[in-house]
C-alpha atoms as a PDB file:
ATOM      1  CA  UNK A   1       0.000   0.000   0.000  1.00  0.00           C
ATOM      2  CA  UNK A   2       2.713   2.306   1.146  1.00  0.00           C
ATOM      3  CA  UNK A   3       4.530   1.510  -2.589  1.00  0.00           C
ATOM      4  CA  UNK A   4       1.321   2.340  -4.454  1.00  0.00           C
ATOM      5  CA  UNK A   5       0.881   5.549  -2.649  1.00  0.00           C
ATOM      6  CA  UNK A   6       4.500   6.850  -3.156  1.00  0.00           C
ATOM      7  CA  UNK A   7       3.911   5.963  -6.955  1.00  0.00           C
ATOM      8  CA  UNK A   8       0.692   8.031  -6.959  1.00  0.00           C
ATOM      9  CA  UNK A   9       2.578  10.584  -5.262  1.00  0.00           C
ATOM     10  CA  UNK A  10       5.815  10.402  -7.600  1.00  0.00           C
ATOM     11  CA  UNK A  11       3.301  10.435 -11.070  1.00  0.00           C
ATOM     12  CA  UNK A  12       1.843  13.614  -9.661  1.00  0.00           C
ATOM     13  CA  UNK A  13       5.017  15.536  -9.245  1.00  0.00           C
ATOM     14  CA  UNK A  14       5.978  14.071 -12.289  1.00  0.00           C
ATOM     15  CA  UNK A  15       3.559  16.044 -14.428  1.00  0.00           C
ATOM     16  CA  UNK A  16       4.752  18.519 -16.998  1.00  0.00           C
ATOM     17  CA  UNK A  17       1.501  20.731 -15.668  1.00  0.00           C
ATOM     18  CA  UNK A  18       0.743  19.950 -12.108  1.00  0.00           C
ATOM     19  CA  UNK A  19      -3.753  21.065 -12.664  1.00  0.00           C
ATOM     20  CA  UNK A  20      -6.857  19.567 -11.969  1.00  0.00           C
ATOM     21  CA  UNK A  21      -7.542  17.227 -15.178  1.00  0.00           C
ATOM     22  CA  UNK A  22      -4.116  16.061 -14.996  1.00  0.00           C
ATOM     23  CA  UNK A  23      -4.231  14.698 -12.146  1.00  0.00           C
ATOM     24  CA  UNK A  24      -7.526  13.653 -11.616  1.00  0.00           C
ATOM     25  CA  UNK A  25      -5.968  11.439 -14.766  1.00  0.00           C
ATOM     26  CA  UNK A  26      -3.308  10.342 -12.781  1.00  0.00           C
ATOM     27  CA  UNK A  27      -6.277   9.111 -10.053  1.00  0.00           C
ATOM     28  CA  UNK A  28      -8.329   7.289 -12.644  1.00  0.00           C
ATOM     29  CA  UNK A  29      -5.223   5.198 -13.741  1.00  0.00           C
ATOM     30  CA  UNK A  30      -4.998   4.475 -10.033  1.00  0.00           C
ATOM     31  CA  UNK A  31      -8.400   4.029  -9.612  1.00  0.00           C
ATOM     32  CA  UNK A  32      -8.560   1.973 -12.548  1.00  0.00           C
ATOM     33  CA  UNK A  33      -5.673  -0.551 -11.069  1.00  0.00           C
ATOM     34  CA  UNK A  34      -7.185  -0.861  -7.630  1.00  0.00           C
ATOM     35  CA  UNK A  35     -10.644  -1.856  -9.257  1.00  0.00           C
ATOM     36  CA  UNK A  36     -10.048  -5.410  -7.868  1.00  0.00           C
ATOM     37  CA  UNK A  37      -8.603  -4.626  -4.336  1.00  0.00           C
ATOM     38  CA  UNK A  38     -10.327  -4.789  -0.996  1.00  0.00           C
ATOM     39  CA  UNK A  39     -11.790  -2.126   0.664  1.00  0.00           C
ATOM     40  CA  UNK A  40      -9.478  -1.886   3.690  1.00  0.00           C
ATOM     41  CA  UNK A  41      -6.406  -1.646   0.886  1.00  0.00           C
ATOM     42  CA  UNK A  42      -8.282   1.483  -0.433  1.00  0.00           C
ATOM     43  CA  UNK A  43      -9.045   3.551   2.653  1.00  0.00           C
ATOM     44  CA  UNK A  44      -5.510   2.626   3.853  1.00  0.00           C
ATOM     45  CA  UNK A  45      -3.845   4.092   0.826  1.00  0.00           C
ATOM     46  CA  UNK A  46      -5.900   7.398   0.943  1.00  0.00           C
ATOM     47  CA  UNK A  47      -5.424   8.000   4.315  1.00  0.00           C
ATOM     48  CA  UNK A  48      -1.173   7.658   3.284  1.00  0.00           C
ATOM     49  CA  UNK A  49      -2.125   9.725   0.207  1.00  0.00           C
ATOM     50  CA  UNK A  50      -3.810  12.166   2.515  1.00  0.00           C
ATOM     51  CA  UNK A  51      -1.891  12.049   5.497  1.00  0.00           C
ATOM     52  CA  UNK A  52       1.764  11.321   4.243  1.00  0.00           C
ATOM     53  CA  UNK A  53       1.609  13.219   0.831  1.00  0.00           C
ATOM     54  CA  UNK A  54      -1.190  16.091   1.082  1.00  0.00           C
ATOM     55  CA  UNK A  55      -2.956  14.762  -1.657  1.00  0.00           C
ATOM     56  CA  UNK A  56      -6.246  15.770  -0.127  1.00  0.00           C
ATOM     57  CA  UNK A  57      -8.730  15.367  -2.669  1.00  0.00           C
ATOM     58  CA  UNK A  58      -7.228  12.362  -4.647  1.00  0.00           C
ATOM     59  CA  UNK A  59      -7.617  10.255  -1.641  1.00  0.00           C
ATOM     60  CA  UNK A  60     -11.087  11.513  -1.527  1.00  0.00           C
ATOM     61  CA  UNK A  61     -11.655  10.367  -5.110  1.00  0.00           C
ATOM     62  CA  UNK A  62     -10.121   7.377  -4.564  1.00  0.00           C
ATOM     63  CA  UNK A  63     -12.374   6.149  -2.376  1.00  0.00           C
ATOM     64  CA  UNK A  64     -15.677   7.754  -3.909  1.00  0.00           C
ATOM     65  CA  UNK A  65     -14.847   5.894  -7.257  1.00  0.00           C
ATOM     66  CA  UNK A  66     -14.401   2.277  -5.142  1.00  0.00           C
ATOM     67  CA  UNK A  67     -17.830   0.785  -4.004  1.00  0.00           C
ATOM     68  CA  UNK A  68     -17.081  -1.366  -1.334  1.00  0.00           C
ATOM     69  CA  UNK A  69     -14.194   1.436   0.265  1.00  0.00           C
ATOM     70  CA  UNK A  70     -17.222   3.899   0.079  1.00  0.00           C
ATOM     71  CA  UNK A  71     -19.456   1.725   1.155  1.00  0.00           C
ATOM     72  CA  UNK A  72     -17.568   1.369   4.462  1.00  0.00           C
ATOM     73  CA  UNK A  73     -17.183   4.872   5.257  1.00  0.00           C
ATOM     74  CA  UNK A  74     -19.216   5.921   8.115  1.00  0.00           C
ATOM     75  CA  UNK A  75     -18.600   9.108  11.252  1.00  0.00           C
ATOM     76  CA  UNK A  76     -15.439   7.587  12.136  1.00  0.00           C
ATOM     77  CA  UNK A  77     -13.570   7.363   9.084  1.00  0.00           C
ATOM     78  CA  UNK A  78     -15.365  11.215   8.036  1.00  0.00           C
ATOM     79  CA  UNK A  79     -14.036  12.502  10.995  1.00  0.00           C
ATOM     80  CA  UNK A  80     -10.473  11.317  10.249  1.00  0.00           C
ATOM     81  CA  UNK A  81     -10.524  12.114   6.361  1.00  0.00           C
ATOM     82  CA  UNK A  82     -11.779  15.850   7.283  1.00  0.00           C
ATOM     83  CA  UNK A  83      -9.137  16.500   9.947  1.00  0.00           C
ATOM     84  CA  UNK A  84      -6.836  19.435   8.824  1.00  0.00           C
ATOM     85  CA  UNK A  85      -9.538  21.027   6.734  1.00  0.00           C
ATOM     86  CA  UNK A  86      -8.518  24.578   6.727  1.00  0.00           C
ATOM     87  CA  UNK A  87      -9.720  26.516   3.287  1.00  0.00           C
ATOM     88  CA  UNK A  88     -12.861  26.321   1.224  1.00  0.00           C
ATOM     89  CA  UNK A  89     -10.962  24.072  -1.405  1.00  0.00           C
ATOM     90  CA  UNK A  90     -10.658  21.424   1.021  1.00  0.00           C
ATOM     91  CA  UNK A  91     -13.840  21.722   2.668  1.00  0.00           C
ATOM     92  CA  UNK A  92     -15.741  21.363  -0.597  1.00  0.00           C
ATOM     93  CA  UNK A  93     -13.302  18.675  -1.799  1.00  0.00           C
ATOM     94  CA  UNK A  94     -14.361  16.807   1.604  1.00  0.00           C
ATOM     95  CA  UNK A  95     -17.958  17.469   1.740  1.00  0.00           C
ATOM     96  CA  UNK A  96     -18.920  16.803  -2.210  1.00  0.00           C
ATOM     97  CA  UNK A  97     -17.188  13.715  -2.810  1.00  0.00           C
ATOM     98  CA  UNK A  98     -17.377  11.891   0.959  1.00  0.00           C
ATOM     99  CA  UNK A  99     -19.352  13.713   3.473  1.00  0.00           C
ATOM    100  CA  UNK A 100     -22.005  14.036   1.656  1.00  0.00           C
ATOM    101  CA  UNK A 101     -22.791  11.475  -0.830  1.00  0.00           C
ATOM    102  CA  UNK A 102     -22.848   9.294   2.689  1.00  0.00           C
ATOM    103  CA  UNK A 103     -25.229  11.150   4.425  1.00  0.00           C
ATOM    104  CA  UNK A 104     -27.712  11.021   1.614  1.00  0.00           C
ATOM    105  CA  UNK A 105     -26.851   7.765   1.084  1.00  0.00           C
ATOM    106  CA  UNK A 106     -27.449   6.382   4.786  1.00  0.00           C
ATOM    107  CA  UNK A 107     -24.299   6.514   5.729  1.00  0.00           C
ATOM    108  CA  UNK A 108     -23.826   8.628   8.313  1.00  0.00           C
ATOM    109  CA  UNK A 109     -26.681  10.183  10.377  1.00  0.00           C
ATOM    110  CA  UNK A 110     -28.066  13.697  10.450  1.00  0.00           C
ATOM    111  CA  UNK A 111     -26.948  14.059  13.943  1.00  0.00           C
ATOM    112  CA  UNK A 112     -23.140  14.119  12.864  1.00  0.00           C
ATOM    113  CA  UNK A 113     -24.188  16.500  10.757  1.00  0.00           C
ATOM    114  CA  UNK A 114     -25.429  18.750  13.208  1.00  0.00           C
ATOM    115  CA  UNK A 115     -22.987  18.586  15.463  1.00  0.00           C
ATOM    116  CA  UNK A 116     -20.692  19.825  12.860  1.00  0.00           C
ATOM    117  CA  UNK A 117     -22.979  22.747  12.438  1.00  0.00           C
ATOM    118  CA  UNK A 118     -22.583  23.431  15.526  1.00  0.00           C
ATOM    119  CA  UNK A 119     -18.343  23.079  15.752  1.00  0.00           C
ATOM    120  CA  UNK A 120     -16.605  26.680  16.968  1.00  0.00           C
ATOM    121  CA  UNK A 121     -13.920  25.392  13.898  1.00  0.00           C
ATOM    122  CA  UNK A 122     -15.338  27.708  10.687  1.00  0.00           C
ATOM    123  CA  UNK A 123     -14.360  24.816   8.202  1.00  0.00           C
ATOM    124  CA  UNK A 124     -16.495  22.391   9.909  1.00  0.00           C
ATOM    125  CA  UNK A 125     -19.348  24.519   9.671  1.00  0.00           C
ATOM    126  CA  UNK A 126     -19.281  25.420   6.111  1.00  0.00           C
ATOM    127  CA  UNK A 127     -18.615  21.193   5.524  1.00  0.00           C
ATOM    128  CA  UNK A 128     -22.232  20.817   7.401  1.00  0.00           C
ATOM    129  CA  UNK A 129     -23.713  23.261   4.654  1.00  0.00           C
ATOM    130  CA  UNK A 130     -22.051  21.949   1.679  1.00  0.00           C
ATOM    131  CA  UNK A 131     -22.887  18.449   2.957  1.00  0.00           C
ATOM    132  CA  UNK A 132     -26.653  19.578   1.662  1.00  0.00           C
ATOM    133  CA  UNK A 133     -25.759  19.544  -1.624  1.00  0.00           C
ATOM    134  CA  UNK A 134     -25.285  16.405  -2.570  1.00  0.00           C
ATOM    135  CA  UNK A 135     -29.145  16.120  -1.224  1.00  0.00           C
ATOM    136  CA  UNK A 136     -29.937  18.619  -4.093  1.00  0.00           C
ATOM    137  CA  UNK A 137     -27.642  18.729  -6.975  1.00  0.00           C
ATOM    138  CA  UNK A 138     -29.138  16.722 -10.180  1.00  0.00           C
ATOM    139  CA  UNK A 139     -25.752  16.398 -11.603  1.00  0.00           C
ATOM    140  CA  UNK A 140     -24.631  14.896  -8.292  1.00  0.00           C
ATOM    141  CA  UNK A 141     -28.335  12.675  -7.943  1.00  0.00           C
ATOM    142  CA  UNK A 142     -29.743  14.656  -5.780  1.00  0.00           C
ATOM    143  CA  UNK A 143     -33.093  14.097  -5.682  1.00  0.00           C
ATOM    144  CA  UNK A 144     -34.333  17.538  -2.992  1.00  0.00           C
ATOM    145  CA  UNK A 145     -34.074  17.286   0.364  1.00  0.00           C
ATOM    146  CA  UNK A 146     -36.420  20.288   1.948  1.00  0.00           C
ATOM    147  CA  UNK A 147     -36.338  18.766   5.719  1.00  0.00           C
ATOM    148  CA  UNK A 148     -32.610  18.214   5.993  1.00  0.00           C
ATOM    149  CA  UNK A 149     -31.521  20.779   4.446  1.00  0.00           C
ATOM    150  CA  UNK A 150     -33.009  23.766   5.684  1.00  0.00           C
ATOM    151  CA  UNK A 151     -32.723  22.009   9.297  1.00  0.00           C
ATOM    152  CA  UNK A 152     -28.667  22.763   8.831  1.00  0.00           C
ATOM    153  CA  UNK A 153     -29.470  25.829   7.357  1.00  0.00           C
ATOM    154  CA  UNK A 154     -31.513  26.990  10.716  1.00  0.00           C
ATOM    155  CA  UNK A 155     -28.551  26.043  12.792  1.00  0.00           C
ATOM    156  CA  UNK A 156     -26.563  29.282  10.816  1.00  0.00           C
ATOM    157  CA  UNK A 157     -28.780  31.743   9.769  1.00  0.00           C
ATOM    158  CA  UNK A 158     -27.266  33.938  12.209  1.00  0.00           C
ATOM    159  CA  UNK A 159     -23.205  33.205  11.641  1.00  0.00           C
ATOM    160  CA  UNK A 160     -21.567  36.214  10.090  1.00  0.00           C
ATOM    161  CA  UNK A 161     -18.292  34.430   9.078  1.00  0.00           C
ATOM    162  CA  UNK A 162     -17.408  34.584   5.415  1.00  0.00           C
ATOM    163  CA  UNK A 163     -17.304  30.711   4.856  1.00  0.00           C
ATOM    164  CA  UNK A 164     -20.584  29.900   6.026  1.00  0.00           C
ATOM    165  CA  UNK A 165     -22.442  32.609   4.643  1.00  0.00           C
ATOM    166  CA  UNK A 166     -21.377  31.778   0.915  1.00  0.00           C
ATOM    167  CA  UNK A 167     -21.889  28.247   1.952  1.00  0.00           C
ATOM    168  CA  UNK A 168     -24.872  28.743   3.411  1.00  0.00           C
ATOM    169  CA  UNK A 169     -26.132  30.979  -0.022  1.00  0.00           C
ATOM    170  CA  UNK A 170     -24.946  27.992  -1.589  1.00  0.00           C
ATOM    171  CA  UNK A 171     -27.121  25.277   0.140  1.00  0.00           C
ATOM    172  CA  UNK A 172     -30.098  27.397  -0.865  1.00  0.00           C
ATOM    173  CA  UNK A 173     -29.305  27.939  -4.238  1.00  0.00           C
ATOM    174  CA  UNK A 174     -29.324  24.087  -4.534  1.00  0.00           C
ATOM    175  CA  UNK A 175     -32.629  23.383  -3.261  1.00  0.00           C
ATOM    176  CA  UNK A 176     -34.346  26.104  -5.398  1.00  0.00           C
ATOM    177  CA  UNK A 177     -35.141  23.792  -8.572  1.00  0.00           C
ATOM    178  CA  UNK A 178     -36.421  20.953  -5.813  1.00  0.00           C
ATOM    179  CA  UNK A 179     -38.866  23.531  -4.087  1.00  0.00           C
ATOM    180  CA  UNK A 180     -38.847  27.077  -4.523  1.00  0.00           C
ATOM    181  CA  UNK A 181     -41.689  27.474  -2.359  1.00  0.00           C
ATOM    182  CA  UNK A 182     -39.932  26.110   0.778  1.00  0.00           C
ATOM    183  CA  UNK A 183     -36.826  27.816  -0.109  1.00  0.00           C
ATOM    184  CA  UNK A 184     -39.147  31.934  -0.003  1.00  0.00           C
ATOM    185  CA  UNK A 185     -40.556  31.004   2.958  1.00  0.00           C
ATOM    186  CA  UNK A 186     -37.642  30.258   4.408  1.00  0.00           C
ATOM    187  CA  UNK A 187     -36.228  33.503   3.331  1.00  0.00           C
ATOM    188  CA  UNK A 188     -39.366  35.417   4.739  1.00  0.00           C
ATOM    189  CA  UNK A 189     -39.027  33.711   7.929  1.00  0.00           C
ATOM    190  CA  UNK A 190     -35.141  34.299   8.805  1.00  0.00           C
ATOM    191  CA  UNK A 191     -35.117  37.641   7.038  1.00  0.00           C
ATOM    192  CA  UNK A 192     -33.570  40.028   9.978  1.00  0.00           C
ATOM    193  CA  UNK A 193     -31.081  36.769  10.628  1.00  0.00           C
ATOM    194  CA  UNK A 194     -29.530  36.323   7.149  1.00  0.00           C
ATOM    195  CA  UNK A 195     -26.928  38.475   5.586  1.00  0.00           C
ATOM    196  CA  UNK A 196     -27.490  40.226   2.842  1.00  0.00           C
ATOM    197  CA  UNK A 197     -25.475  38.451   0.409  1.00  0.00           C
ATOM    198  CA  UNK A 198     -27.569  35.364   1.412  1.00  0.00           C
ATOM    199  CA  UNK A 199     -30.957  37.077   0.770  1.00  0.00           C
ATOM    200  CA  UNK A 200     -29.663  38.907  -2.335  1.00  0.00           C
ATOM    201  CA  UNK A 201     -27.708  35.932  -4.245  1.00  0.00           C
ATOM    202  CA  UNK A 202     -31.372  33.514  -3.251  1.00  0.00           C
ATOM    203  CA  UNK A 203     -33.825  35.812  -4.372  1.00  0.00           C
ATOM    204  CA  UNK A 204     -31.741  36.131  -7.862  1.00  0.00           C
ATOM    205  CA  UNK A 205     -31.498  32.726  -8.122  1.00  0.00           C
ATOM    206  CA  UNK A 206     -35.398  32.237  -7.286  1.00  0.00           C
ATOM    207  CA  UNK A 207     -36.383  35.393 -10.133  1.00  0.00           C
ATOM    208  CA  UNK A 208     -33.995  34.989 -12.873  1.00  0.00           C
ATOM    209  CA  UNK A 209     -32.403  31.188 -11.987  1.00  0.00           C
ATOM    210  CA  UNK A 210     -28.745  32.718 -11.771  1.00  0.00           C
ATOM    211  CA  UNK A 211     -27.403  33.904  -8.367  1.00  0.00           C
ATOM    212  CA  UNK A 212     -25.784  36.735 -10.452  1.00  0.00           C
ATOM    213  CA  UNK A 213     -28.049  37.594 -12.868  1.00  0.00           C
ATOM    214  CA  UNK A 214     -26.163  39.652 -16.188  1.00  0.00           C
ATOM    215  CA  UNK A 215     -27.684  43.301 -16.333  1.00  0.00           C
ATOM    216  CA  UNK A 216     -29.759  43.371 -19.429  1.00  0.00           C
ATOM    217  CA  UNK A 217     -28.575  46.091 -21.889  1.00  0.00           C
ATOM    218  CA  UNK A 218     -30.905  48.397 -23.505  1.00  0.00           C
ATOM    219  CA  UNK A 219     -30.806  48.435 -27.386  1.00  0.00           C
ATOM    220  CA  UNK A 220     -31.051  51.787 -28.670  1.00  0.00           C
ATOM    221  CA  UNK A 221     -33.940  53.483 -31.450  1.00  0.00           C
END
């Protein structure tokens, strides 16, 4: 394990341009090769990709893309695969591709959830609110979530940091095409709570479907 990790390690370094497709190319091969191995093999070489080499969202992927590695992943492994999150990159890395596709897929409970809404660590909080849209995102199979998602949501109307209001706008956004009804009543009811960014960036994406809607240009005569 330790062998296969250094080589997914030295094949990354080893590119000409060090971006995302590149080495999510790298990951496939690898993902591709341990198509056959256990479970336990898998987990064990993220956590050295992760741990040893910094290769954060690769190990992420690496398990995602393996059923029975995913499969096993439950609050205990989560907790140890998120620690060290410290910027919205690896938050959203953590939260989209592990965190939560298991919590929508039974995996982990809402409770663990909440608890990481309610974490004094920023990056925690912000991985509670982008753990909702995997609940919501068609591309992801989301299928709309009203109940779970606006019950994290109510746990940080009220927090003014940075991370979690753009998260928070973001977890919204999400569940507008599931039920826009829910999402305006929501709105109404946290109004004085919710920064302004929040009820701006919602409301645009409720009228016009884009969060930042283009101004429309007058034609002239």
């Amino acid at each position: 394990m330790s062998e296969v990790a250094a080589r997914i390690d030295r094949d990354i370094r080893a590119l000409p341009v060090r971006n995302t497709p590149n080495v999510r190319a790298v990951r496939r091969r690898y993902s591709r090769e341990c198509r056959d191995a256990d479970g336990p093999f898998v987990l064990e070489l993220a956590r050295e990709l992760l741990e040893r080499y910094g290769h954060r969202w690769v190990a992420y992927e690496l398990v995602r893309d393996h059923e029975e590695a995913y499969r096993s992943v439950g609050e205990r492994e989560l907790e140890a695969f998120g620690r060290g999150i410290d910027s919205w990159g690896a938050v959203d890395a953590f939260a989209r591709t592990l965190a939560g596709p298991a919590w929508c897929d039974g995996q982990l409970s809402g409770d663990v959830i909440e608890r990481w809404a309610r974490r004094d660590d920023r990056w925690w909080r912000r991985a509670a609110l982008v753990s909702t849209v995997a609940l919501n995102m068609r591309s992801r199979g989301g299928t709309g979530d009203v109940p779970r998602t606006l019950a994290v949501c109510g746990l940080l109307v009220g927090d003014d940091d940075d991370m979690v209001v753009k998260a928070l706008s973001w977890a919204l956004r999400e569940l507008v095409v599931h039920d826009p009804q829910a999402v305006e009543r929501f709105l109404l009811e946290n109004e004085q709570a919710l920064a302004p960014r929040i009820l701006r960036e919602v409301r645009n994406k409720l009228v016009t479907g884009s969060k930042n809607p283009k101004p429309r240009l007058d034609r002239a005569g």
